[in-house]
Protein backbone atom coordinates (compact mmCIF):
# COMPACT_ATOMS: atom_id res chain seq x y z
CA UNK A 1 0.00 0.00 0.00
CA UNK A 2 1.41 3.52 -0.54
CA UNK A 3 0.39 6.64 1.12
CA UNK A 4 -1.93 9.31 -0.63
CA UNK A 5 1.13 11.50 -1.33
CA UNK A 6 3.06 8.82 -3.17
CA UNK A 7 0.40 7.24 -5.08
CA UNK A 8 -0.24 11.05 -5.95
CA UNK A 9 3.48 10.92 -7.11
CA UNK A 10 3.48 8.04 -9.06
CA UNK A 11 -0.02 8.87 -11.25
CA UNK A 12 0.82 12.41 -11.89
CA UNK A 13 4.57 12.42 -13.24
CA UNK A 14 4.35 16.04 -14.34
CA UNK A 15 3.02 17.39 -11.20
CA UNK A 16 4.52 18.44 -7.58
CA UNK A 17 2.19 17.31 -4.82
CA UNK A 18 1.48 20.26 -2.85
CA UNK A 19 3.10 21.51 0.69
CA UNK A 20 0.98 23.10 3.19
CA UNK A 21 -2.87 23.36 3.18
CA UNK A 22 -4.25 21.67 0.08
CA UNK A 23 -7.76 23.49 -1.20
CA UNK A 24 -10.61 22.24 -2.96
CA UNK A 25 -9.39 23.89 -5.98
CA UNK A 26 -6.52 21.28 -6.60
CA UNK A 27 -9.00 18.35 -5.86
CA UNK A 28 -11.45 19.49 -8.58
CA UNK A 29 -8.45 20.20 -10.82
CA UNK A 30 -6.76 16.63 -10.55
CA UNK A 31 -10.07 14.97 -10.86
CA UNK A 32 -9.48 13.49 -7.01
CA UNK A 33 -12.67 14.03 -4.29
CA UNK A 34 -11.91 15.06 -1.68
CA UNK A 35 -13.52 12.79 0.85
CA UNK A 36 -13.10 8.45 0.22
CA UNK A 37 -14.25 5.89 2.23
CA UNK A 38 -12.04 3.04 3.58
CA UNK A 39 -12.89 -0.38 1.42
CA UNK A 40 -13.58 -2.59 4.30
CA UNK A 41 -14.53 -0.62 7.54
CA UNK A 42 -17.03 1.98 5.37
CA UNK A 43 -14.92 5.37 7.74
CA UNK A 44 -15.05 8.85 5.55
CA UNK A 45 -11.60 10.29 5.47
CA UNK A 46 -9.78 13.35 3.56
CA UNK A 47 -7.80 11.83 0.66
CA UNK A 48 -4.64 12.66 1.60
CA UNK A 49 -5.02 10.81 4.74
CA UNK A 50 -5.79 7.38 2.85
CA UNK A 51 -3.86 4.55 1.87
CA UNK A 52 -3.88 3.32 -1.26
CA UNK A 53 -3.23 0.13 -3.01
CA UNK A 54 -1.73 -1.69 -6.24
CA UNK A 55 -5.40 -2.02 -7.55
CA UNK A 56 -6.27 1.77 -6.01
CA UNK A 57 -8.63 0.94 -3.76
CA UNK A 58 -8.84 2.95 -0.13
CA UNK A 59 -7.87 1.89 3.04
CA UNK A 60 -7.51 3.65 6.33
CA UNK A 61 -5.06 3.47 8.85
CA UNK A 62 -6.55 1.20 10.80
CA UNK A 63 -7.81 -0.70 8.10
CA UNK A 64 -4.39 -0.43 5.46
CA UNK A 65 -1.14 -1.66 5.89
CA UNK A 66 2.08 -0.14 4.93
CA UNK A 67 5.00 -0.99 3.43
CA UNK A 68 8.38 -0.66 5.49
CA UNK A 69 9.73 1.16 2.91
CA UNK A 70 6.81 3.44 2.77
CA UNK A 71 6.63 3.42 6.50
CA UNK A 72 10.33 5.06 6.96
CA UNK A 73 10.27 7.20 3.61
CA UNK A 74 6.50 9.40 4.83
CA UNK A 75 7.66 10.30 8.33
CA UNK A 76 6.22 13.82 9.53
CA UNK A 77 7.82 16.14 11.14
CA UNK A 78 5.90 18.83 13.03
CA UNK A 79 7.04 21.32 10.46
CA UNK A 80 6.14 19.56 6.97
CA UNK A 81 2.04 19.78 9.02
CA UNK A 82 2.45 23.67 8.99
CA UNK A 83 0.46 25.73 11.74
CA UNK A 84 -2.75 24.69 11.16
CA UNK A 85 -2.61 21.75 12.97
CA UNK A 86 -3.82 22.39 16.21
């Protein structure tokens, strides 16, 4: 399973995934929603929080599994969330 931001990466080549708040402007423009559902538990999430896999169907956390790879290649830091995070 890969994380929102590197599916993103691999299905849009030409394209930078965005840093900081992401508006509903650059959903509609990509042709992503903005809200999925996981596959097997049914739980509404943004999109950027989902995990994807090889057949692109959503997962959730909970639900989805990572990759090790994955795992140690999309840690956070406090500063890539920006202020909004409260």
């Amino acid at each position: 399973m890969k994380t929102f931001q590197n599916w993103f990466s691999e299905n849009y080549l030409n394209e930078e995934f965005p840093k900081g708040s992401i508006n509903g402007r650059w959903f509609a423009d990509h042709d992503i929603p903005m809200i999925v559902s996981c596959t097997c538990c049914g739980m509404t999430m943004a999109s950027p929080s989902a995990l994807i896999d090889n057949e692109g169907q959503v997962f959730c956390s909970h639900c989805g599994e990572l990759d090790k790879e994955e795992e140690i290649e999309d840690k956070y830091t406090l500063d890539d969330l920006g202020n909004n995070w409260y």
